[in-house]
PDB file of N, CA and C in Angstrom:
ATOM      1  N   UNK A   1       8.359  12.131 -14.223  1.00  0.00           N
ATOM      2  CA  UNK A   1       7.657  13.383 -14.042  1.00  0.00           C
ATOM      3  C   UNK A   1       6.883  13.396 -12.726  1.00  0.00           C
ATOM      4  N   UNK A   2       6.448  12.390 -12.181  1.00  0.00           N
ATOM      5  CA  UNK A   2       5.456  12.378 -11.006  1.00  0.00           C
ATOM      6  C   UNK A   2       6.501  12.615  -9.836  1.00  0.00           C
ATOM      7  N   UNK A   3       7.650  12.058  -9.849  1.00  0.00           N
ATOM      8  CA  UNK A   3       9.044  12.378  -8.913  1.00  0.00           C
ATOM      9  C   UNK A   3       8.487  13.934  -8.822  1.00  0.00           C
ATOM     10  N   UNK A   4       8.533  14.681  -9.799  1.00  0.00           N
ATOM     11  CA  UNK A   4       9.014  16.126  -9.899  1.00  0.00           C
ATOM     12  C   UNK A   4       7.634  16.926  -9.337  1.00  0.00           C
ATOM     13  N   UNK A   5       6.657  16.256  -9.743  1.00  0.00           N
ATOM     14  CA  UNK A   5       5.205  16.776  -9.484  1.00  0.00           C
ATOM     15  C   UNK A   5       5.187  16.756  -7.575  1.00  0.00           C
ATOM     16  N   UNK A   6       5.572  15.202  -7.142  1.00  0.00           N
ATOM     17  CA  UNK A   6       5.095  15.471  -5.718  1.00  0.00           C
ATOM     18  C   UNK A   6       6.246  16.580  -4.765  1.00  0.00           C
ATOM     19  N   UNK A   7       7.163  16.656  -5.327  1.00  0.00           N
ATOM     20  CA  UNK A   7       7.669  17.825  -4.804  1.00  0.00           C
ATOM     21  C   UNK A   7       7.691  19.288  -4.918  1.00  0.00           C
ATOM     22  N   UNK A   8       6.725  19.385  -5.931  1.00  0.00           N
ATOM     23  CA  UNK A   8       6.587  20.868  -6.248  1.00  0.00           C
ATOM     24  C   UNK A   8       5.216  21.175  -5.276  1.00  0.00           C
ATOM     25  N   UNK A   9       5.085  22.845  -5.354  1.00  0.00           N
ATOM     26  CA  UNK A   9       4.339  23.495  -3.963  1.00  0.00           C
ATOM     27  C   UNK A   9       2.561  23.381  -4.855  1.00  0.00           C
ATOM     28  N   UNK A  10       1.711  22.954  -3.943  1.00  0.00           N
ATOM     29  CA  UNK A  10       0.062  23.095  -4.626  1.00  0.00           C
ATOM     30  C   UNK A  10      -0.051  24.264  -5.350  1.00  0.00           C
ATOM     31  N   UNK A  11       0.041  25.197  -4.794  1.00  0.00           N
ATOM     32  CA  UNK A  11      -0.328  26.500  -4.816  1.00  0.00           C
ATOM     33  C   UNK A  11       0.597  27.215  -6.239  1.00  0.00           C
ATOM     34  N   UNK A  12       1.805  26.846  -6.487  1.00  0.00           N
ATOM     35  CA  UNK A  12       2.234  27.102  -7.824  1.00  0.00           C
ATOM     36  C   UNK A  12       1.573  26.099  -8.875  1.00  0.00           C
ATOM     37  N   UNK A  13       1.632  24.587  -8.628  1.00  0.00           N
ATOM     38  CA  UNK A  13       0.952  24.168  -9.299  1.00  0.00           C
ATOM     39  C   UNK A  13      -0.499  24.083  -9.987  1.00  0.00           C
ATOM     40  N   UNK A  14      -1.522  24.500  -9.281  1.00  0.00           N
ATOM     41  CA  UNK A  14      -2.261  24.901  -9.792  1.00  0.00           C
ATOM     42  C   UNK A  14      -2.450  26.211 -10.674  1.00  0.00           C
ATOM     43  N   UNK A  15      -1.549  26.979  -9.777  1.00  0.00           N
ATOM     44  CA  UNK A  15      -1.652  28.260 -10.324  1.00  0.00           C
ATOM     45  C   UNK A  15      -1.118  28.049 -12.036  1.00  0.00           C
ATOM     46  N   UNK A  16       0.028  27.200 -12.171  1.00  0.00           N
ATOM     47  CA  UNK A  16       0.354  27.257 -13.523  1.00  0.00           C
ATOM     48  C   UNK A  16      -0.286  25.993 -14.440  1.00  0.00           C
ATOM     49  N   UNK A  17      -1.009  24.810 -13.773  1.00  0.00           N
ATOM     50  CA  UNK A  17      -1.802  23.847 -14.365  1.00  0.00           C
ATOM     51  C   UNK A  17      -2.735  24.099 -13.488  1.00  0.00           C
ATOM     52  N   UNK A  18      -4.149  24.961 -14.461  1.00  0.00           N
ATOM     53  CA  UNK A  18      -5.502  25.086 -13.628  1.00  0.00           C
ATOM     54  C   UNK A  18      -6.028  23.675 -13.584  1.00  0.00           C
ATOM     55  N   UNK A  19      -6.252  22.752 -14.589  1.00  0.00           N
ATOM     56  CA  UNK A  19      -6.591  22.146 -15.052  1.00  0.00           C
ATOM     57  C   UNK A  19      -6.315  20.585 -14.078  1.00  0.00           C
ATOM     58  N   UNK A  20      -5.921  21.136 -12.784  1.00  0.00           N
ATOM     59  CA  UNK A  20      -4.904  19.806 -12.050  1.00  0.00           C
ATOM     60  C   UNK A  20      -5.994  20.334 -10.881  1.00  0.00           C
ATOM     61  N   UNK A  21      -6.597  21.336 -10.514  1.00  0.00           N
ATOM     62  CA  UNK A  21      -7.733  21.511  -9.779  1.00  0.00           C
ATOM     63  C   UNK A  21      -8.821  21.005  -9.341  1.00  0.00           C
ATOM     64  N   UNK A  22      -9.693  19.985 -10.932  1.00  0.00           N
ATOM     65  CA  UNK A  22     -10.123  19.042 -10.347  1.00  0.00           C
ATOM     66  C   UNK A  22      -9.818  17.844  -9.634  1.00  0.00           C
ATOM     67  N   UNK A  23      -8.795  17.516  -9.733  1.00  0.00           N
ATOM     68  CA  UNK A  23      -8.023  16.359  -9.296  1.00  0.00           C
ATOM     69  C   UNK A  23      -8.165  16.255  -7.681  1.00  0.00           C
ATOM     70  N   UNK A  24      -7.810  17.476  -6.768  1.00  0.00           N
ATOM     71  CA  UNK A  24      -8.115  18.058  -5.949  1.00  0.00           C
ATOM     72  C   UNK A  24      -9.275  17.880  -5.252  1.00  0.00           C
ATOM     73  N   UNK A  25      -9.790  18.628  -5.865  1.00  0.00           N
ATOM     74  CA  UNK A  25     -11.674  18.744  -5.461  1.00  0.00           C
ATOM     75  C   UNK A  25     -12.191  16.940  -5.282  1.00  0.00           C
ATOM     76  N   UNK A  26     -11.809  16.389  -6.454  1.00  0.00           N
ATOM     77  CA  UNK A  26     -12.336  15.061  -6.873  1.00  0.00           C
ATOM     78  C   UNK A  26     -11.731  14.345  -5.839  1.00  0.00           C
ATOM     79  N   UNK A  27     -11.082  14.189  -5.377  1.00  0.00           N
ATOM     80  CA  UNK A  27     -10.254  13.813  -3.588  1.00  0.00           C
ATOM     81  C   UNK A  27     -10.835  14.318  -2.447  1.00  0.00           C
ATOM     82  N   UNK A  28     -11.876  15.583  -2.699  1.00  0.00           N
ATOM     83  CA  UNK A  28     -12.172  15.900  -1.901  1.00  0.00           C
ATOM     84  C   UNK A  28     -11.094  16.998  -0.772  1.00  0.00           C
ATOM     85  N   UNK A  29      -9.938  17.335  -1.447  1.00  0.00           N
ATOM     86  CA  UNK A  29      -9.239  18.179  -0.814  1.00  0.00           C
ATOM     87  C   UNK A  29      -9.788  19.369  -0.430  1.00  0.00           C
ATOM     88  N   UNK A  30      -9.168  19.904   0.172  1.00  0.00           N
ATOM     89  CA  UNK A  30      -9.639  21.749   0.370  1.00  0.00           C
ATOM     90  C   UNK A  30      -8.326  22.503  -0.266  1.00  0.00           C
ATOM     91  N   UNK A  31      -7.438  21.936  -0.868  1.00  0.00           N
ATOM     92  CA  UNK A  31      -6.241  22.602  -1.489  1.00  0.00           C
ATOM     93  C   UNK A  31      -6.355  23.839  -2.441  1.00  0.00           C
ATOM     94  N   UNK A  32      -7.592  24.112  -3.025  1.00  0.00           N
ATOM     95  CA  UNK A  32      -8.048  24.824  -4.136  1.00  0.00           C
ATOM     96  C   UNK A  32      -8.424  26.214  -3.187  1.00  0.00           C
ATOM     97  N   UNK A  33      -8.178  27.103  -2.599  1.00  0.00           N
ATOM     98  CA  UNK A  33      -8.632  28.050  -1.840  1.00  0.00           C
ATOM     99  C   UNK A  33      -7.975  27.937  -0.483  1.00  0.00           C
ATOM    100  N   UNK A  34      -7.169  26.826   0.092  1.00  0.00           N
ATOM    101  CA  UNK A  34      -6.127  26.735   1.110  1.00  0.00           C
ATOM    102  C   UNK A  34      -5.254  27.907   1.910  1.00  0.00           C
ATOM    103  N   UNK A  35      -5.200  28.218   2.701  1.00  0.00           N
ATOM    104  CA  UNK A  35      -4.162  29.345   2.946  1.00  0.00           C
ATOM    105  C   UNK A  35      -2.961  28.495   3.276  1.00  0.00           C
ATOM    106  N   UNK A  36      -2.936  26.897   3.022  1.00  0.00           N
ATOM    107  CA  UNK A  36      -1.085  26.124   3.332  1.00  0.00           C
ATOM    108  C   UNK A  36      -0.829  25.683   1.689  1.00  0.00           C
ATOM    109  N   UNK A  37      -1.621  26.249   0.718  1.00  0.00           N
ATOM    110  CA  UNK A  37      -1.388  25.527  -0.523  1.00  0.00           C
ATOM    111  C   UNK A  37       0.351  26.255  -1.169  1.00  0.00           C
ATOM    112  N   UNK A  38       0.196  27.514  -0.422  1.00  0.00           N
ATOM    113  CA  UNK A  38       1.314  28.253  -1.449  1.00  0.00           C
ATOM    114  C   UNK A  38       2.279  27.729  -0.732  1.00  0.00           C
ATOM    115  N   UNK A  39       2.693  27.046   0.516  1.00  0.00           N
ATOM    116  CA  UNK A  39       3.550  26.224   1.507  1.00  0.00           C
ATOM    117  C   UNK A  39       3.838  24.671   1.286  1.00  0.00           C
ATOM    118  N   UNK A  40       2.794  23.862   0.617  1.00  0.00           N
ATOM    119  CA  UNK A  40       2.641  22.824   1.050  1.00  0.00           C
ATOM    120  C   UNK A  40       3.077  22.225   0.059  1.00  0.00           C
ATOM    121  N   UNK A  41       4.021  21.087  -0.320  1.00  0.00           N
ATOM    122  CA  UNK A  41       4.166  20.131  -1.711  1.00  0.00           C
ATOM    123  C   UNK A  41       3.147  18.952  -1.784  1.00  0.00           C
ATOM    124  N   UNK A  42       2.958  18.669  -3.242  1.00  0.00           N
ATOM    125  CA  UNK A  42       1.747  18.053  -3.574  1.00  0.00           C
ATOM    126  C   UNK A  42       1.848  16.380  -2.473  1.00  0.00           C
ATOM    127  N   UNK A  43       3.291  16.260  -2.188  1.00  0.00           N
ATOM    128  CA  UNK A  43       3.136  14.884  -1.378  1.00  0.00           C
ATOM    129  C   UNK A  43       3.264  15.368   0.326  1.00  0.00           C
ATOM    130  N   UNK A  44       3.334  16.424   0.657  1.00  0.00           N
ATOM    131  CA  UNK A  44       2.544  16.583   1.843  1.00  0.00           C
ATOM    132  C   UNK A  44       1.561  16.403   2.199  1.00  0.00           C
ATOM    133  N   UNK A  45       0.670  17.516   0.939  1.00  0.00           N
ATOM    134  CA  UNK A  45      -1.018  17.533   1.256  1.00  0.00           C
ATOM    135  C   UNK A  45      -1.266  16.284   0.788  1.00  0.00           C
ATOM    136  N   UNK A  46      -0.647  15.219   0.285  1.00  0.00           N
ATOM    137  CA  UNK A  46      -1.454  13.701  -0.199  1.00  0.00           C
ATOM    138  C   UNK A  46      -1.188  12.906   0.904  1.00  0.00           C
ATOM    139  N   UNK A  47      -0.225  13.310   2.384  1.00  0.00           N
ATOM    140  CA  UNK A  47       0.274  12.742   3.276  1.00  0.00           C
ATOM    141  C   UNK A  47      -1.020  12.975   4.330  1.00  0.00           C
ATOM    142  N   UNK A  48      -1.393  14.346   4.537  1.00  0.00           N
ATOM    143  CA  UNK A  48      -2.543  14.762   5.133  1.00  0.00           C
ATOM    144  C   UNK A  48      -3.435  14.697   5.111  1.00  0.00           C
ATOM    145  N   UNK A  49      -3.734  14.043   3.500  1.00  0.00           N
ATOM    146  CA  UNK A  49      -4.968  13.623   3.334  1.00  0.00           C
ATOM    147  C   UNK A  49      -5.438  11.765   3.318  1.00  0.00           C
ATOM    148  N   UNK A  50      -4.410  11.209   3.730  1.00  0.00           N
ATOM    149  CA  UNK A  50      -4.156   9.661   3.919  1.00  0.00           C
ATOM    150  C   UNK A  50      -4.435   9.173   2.501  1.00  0.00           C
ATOM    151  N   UNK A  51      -3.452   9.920   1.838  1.00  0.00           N
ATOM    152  CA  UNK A  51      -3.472   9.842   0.276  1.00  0.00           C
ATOM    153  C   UNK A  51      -2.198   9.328  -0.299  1.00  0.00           C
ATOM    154  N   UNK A  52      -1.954   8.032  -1.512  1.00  0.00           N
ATOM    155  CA  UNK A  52      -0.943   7.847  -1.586  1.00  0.00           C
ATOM    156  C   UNK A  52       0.050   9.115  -2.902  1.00  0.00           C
ATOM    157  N   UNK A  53       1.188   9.371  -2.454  1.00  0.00           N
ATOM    158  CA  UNK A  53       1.543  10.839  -2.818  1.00  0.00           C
ATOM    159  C   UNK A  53       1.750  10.612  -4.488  1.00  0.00           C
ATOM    160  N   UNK A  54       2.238   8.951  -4.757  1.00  0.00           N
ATOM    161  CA  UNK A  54       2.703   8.863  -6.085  1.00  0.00           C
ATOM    162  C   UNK A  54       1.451   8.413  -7.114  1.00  0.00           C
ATOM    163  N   UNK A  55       0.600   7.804  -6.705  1.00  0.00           N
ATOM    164  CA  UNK A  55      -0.863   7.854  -7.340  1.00  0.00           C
ATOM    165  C   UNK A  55      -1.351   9.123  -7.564  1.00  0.00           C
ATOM    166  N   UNK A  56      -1.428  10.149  -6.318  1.00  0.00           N
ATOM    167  CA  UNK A  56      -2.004  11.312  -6.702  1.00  0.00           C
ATOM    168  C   UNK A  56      -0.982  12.374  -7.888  1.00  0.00           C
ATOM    169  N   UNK A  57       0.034  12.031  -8.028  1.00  0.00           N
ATOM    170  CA  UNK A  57       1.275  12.838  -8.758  1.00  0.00           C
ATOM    171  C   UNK A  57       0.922  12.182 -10.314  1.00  0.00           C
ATOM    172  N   UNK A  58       0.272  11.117 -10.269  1.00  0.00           N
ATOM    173  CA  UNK A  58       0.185  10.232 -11.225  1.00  0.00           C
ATOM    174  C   UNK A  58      -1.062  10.908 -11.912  1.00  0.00           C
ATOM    175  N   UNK A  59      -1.897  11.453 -11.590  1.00  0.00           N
ATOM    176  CA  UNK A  59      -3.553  11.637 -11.733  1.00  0.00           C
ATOM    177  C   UNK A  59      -3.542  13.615 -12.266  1.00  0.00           C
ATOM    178  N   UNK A  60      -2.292  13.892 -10.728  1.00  0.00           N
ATOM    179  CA  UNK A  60      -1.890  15.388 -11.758  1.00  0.00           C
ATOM    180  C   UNK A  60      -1.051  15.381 -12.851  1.00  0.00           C
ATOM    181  N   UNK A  61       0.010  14.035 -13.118  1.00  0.00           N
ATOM    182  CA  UNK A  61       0.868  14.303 -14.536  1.00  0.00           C
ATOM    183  C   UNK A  61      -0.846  14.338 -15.672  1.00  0.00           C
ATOM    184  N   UNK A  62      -1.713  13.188 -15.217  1.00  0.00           N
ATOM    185  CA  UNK A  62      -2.477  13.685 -16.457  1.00  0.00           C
ATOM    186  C   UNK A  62      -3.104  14.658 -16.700  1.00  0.00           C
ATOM    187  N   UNK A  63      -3.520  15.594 -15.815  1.00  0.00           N
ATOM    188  CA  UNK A  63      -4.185  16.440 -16.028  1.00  0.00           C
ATOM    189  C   UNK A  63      -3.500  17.716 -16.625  1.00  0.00           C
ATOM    190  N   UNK A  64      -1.926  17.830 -16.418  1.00  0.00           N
ATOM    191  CA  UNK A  64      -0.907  18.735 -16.786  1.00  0.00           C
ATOM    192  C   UNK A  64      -1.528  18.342 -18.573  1.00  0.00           C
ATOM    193  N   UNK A  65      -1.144  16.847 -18.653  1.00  0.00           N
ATOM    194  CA  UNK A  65      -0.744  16.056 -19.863  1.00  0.00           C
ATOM    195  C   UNK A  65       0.810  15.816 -20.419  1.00  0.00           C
ATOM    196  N   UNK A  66       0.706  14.915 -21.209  1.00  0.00           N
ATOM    197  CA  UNK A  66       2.375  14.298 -21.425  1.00  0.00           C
ATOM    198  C   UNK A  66       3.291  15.679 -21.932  1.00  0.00           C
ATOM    199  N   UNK A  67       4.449  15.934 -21.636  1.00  0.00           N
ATOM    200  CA  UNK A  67       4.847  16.649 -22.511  1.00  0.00           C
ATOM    201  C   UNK A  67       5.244  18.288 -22.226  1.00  0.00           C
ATOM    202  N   UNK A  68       3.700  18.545 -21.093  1.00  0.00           N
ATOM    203  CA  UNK A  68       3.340  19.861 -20.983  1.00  0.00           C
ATOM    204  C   UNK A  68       4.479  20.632 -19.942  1.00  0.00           C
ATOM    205  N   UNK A  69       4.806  19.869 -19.167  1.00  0.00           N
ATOM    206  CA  UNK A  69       5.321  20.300 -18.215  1.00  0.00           C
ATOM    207  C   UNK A  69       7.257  20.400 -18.521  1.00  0.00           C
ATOM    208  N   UNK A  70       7.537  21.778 -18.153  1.00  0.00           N
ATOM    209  CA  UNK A  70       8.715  21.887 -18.754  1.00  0.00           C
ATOM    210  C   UNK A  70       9.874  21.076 -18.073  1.00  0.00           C
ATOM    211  N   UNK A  71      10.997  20.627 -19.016  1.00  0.00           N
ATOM    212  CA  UNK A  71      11.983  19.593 -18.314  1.00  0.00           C
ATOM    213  C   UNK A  71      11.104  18.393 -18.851  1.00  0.00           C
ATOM    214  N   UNK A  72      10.049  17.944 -19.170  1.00  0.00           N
ATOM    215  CA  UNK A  72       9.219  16.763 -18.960  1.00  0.00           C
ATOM    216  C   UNK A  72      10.161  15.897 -20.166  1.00  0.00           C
ATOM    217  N   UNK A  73      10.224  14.379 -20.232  1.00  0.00           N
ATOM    218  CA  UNK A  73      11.053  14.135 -21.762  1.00  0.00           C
ATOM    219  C   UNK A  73       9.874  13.969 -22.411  1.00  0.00           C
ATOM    220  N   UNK A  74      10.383  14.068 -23.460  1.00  0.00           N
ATOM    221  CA  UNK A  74       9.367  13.646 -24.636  1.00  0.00           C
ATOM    222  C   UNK A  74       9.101  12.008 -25.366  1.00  0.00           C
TER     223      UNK A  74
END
């Protein structure tokens, strides 16, 4: 699932997991109000932020939670 997370765009992702917002903030990102969020995939902005992309994909699968995310296995 974290494969699938760092390639999807910030800006949908939050939009459809609010709840992956703090994750963000708590990094200290500016992704939450961004004008490159609706552009950018979650392992870009973790590239820009000298962030490693699969830790941070790791920190949004939890905040989604197991399961939640469609396609996810069970």
């Amino acid at each position: 699932m974290t494969d699938r997370i760092e390639t999807m765009v910030v800006g949908e992702l939050m939009t459809q997991w609010p709840d992956t917002v703090p994750v963000f903030i708590r990094h200290r990102m500016a992704c939450p109000g961004c004008v490159m969020a609706p552009f950018m995939t979650v392992r870009e902005a973790a590239h820009e932020y000298g962030l490693d992309p699969a830790a941070l994909a790791g920190e949004l699968a939890q905040a989604i939670g197991a399961g939640e995310m469609p396609g996810a296995a069970s």
